[in-house]
N, C-alpha and C. Protein backbone atom coordinates (compact mmCIF):
# COMPACT_ATOMS: atom_id res chain seq x y z
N UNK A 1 82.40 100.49 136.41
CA UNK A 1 83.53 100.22 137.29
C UNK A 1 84.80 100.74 136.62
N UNK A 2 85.59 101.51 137.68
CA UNK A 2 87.07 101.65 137.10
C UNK A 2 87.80 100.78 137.32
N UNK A 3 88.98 100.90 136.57
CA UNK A 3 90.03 100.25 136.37
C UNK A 3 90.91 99.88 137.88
N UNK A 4 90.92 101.23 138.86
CA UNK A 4 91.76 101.10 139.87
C UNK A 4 90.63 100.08 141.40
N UNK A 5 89.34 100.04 140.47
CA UNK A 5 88.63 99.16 141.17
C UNK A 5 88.36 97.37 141.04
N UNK A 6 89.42 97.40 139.52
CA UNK A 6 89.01 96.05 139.35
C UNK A 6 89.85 94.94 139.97
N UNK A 7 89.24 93.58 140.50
CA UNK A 7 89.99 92.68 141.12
C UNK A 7 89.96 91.38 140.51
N UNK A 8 91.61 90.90 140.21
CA UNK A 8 91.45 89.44 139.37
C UNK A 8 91.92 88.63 140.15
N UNK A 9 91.24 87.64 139.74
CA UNK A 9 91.68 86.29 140.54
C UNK A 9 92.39 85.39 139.23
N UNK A 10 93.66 85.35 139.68
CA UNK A 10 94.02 84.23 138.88
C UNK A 10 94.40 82.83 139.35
N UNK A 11 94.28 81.21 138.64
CA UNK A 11 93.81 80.51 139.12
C UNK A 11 95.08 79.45 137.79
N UNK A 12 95.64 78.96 138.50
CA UNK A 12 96.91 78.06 137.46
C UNK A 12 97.57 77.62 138.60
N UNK A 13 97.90 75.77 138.72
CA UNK A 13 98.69 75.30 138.61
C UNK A 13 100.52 75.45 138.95
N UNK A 14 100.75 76.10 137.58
CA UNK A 14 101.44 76.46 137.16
C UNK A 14 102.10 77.74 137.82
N UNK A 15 103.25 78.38 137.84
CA UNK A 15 103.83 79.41 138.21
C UNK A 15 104.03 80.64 137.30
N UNK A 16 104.72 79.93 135.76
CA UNK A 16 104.87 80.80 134.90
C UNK A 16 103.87 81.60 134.31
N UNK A 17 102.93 80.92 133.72
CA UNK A 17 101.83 81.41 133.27
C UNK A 17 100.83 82.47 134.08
N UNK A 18 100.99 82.30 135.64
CA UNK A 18 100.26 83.37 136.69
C UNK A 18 101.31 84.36 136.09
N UNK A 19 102.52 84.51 136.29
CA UNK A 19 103.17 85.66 136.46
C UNK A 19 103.31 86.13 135.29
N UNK A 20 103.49 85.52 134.04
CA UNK A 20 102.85 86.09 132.85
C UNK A 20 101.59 87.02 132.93
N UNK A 21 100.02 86.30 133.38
CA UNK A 21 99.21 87.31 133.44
C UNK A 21 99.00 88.26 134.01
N UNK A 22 99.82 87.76 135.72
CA UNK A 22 99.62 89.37 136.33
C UNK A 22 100.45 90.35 135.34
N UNK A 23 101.96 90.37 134.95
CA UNK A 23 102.11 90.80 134.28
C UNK A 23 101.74 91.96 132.90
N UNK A 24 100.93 91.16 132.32
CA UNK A 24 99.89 91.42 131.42
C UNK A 24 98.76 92.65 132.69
N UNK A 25 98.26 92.21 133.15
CA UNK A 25 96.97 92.67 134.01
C UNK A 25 97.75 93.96 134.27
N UNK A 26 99.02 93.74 134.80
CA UNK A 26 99.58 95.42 134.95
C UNK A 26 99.61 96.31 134.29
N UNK A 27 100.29 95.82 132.93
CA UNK A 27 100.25 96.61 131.70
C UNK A 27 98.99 97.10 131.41
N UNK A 28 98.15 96.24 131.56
CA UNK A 28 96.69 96.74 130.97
C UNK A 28 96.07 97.84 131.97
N UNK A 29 96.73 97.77 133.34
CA UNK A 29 96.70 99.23 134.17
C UNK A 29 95.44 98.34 135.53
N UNK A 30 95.52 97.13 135.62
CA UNK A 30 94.96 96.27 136.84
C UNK A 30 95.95 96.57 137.75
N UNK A 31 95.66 97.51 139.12
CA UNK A 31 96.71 97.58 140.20
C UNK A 31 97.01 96.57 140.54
N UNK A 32 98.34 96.27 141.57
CA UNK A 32 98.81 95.15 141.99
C UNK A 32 98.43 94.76 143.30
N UNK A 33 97.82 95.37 143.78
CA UNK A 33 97.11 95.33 144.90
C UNK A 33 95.97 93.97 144.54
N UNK A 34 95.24 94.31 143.12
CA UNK A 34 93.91 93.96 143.28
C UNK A 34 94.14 92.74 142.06
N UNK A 35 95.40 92.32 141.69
CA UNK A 35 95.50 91.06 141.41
C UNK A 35 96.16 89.77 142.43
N UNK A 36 95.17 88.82 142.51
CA UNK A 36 95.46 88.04 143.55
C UNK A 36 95.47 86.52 142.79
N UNK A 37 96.27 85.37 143.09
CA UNK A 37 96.76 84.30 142.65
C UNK A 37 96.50 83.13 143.66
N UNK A 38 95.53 82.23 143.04
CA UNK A 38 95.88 80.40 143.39
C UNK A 38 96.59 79.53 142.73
N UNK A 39 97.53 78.89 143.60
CA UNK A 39 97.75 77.77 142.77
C UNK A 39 97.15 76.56 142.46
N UNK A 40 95.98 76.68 143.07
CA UNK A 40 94.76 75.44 143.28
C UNK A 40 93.23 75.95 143.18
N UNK A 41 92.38 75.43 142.65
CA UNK A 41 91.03 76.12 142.63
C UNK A 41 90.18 75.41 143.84
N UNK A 42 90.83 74.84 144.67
CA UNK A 42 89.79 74.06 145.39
C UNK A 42 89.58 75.33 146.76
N UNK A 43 90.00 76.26 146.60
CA UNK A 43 89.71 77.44 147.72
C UNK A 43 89.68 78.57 146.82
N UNK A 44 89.20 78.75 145.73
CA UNK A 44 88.84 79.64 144.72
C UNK A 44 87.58 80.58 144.88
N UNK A 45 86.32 79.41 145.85
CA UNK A 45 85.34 79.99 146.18
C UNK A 45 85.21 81.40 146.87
N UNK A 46 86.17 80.87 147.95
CA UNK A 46 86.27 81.79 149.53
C UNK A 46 87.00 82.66 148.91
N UNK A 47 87.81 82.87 148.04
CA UNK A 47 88.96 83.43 147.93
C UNK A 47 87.84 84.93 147.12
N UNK A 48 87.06 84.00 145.82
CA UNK A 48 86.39 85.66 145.15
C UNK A 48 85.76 86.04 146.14
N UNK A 49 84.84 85.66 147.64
CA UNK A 49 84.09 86.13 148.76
C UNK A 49 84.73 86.87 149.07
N UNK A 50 86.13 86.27 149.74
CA UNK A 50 86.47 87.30 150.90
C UNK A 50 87.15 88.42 149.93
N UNK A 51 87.75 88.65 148.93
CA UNK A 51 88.44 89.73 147.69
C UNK A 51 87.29 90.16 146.95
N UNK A 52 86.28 90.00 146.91
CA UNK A 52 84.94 90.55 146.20
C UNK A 52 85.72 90.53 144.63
N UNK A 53 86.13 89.38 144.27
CA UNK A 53 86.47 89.17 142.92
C UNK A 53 85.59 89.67 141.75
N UNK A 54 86.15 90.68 141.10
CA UNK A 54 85.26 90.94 139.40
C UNK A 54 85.31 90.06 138.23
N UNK A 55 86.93 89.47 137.99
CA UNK A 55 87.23 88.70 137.20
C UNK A 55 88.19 87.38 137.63
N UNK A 56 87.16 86.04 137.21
CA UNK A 56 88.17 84.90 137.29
C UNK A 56 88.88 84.76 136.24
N UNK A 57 90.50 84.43 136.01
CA UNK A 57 90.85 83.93 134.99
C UNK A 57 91.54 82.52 135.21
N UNK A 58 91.05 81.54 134.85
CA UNK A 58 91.43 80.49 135.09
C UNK A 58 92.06 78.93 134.55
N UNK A 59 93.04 78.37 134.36
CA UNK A 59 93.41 77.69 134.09
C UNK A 59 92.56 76.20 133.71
N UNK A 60 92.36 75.96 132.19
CA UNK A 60 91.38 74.72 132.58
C UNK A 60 92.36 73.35 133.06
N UNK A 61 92.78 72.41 132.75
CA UNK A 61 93.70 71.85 133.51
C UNK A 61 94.29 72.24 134.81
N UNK A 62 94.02 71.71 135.69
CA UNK A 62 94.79 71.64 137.24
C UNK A 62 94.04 70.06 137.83
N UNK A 63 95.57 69.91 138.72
CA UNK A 63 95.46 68.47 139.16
C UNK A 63 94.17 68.32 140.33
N UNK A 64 94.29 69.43 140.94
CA UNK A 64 92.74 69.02 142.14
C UNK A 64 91.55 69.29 141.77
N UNK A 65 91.35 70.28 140.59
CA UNK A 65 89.90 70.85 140.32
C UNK A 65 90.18 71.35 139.16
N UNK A 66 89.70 70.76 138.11
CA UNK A 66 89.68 71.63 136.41
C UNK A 66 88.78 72.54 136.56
N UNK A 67 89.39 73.64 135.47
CA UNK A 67 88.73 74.84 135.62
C UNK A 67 86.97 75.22 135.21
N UNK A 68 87.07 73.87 134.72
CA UNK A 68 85.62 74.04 134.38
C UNK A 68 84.66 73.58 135.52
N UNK A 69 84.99 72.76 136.47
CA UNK A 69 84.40 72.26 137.18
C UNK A 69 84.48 73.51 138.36
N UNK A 70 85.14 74.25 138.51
CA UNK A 70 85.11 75.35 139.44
C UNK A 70 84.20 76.53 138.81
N UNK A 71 84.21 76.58 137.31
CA UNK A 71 82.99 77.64 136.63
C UNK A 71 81.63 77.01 137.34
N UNK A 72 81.50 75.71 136.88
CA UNK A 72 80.46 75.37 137.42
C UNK A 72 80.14 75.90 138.76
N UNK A 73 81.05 75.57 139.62
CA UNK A 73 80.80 75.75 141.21
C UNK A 73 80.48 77.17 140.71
N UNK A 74 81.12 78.13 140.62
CA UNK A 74 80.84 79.66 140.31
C UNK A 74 79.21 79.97 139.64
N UNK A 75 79.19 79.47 139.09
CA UNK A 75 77.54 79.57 138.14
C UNK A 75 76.70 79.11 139.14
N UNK A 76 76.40 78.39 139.68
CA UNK A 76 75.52 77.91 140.93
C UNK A 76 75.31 78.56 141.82
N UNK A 77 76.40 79.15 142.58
CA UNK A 77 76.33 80.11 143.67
C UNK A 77 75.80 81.23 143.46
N UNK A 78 74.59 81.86 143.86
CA UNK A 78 73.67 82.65 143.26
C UNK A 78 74.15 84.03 143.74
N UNK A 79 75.35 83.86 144.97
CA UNK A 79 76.24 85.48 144.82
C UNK A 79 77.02 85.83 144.13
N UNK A 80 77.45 84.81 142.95
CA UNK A 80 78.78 84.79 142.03
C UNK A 80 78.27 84.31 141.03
N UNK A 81 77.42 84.06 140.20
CA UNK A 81 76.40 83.28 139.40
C UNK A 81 76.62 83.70 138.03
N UNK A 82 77.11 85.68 138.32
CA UNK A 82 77.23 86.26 137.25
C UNK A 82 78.66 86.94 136.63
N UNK A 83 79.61 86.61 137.90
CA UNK A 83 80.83 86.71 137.91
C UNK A 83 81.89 86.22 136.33
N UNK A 84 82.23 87.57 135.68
CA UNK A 84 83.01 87.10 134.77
C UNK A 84 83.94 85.85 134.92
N UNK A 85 83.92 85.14 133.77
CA UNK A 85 85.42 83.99 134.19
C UNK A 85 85.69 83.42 132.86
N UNK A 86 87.20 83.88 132.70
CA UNK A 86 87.86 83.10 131.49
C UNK A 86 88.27 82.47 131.92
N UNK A 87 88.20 81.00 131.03
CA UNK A 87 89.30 79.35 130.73
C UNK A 87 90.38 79.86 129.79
N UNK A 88 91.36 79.62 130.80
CA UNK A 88 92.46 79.19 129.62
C UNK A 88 92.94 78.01 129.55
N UNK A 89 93.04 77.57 128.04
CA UNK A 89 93.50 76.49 127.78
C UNK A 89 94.34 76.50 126.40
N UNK A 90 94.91 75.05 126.54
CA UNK A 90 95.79 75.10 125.25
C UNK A 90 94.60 73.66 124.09
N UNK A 91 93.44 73.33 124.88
CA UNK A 91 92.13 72.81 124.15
C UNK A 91 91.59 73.50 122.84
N UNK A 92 91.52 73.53 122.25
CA UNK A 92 90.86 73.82 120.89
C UNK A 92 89.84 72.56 120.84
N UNK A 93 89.23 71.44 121.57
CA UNK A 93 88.60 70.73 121.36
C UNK A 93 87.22 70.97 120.99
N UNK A 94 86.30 70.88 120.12
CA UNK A 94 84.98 71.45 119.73
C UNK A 94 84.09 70.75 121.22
N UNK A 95 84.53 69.56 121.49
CA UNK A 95 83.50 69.13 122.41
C UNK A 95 83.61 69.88 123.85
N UNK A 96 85.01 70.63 124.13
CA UNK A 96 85.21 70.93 125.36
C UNK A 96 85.02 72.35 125.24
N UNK A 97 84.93 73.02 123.95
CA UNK A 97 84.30 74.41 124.11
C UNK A 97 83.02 74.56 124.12
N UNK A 98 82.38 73.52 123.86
CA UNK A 98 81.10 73.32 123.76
C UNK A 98 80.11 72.94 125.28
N UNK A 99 81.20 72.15 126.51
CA UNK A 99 81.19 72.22 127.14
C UNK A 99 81.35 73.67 128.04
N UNK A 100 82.28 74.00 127.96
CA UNK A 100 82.52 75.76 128.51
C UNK A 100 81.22 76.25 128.11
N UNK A 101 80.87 76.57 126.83
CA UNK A 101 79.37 77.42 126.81
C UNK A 101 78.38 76.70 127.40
N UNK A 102 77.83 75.73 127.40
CA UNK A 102 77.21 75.03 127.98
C UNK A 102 76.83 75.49 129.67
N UNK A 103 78.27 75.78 129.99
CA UNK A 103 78.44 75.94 131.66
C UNK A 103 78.27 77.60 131.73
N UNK A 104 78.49 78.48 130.95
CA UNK A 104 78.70 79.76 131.14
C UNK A 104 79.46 80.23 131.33
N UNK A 105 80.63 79.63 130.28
CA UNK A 105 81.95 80.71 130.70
C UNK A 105 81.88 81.42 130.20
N UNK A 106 82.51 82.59 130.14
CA UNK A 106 82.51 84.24 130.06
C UNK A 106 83.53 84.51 128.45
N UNK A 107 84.64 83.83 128.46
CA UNK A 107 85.53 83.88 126.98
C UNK A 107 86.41 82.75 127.40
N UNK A 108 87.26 82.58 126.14
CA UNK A 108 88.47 81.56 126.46
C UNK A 108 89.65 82.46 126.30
N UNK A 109 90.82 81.76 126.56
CA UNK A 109 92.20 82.22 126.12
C UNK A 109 92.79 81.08 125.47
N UNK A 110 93.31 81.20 124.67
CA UNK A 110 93.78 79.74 123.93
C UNK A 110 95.38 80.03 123.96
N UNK A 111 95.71 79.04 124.36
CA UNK A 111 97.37 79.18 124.78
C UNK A 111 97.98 78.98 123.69
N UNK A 112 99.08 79.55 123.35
CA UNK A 112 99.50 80.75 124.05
C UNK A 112 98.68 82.30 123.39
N UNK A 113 98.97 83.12 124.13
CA UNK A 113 98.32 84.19 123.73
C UNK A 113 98.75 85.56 123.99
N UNK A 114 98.53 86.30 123.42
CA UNK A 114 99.67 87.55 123.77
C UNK A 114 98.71 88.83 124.53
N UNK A 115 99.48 89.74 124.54
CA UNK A 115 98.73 91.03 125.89
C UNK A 115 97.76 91.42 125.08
N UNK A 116 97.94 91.98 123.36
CA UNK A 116 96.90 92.28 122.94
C UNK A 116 95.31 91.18 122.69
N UNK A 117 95.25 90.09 122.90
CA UNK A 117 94.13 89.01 122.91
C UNK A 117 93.77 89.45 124.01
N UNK A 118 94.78 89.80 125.42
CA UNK A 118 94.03 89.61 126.55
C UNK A 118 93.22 90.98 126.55
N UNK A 119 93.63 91.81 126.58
CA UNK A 119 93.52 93.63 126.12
C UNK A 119 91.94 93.38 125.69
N UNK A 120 91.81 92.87 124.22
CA UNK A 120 90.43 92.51 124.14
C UNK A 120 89.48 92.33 124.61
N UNK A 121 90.00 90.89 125.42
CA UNK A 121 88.61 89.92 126.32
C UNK A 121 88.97 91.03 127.50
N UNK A 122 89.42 91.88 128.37
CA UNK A 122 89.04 93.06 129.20
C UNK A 122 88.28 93.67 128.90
N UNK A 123 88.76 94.67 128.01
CA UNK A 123 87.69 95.41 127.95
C UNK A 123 86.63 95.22 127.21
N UNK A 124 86.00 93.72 126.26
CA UNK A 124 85.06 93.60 126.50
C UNK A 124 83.91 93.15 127.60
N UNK A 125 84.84 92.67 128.67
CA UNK A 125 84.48 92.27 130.02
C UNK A 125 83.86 93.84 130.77
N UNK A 126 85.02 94.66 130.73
CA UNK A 126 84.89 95.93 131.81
C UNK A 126 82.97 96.93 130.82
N UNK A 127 83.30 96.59 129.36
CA UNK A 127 82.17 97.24 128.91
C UNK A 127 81.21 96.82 129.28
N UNK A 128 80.86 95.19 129.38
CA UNK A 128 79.49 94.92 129.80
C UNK A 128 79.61 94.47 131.47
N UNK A 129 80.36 95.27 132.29
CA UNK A 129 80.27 95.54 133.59
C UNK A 129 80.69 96.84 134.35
N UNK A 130 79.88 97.72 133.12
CA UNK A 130 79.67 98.98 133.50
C UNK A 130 79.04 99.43 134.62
């Protein structure tokens, strides 16, 4: 997959931190077209369906649906099962990363974090979704 094909879903709460990553996602050369934003994960599902989402990046904390509990939903659904998806969090907890692997998340982001961390977890994402 190219670059001008890839589509992120980002998934925060929060305001600043989305526009931080699209941000980031631009620089890294993600068109703006094909980055798309929730402020809630509880319509996160429909949202990678109807956008044929490549990458979730997602906020673990949010007040209607933590982000882990929406990986889950993602891992189950046997059309999205295999769908990249980073947690970000500001957790360093051993039990709650332990949880994330457990569920199949894809990498973390540990807050805060700069363009080159994210730069990384891409293109090790885009390599093994060649």
């Amino acid at each position: 997959m190219n670059l001008t094909e890839f589509r992120v879903l980002i998934i925060d709460d929060v305001a600043i931190p989305r526009a931080i990553l699209k941000k980031m996602l631009l620089r890294f050369g993600v068109l703006k077209r094909n980055i798309f934003e929730l402020s809630s994960a509880s319509s996160a599902i429909k949202e990678i369906m109807d956008k044929n989402i490549n990458l979730v990046i997602s906020d673990w904390s949010m007040p209607d649906m933590e982000g882990i509990d929406l990986l889950k939903q993602v891992r189950a659904d046997s059309r999205i099962a295999t769908l990249p998806f980073i947690l970000t969090t500001a957790y360093s907890d051993k039990d709650k990363v332990a949880a994330a692997l457990e569920a199949g998340v894809t990498d973390f982001l540990l807050k805060p974090f700069g363009y080159e961390t994210l730069k990384t977890k891409l293109l090790k994402i885009l390599e093994n979704n060649i």
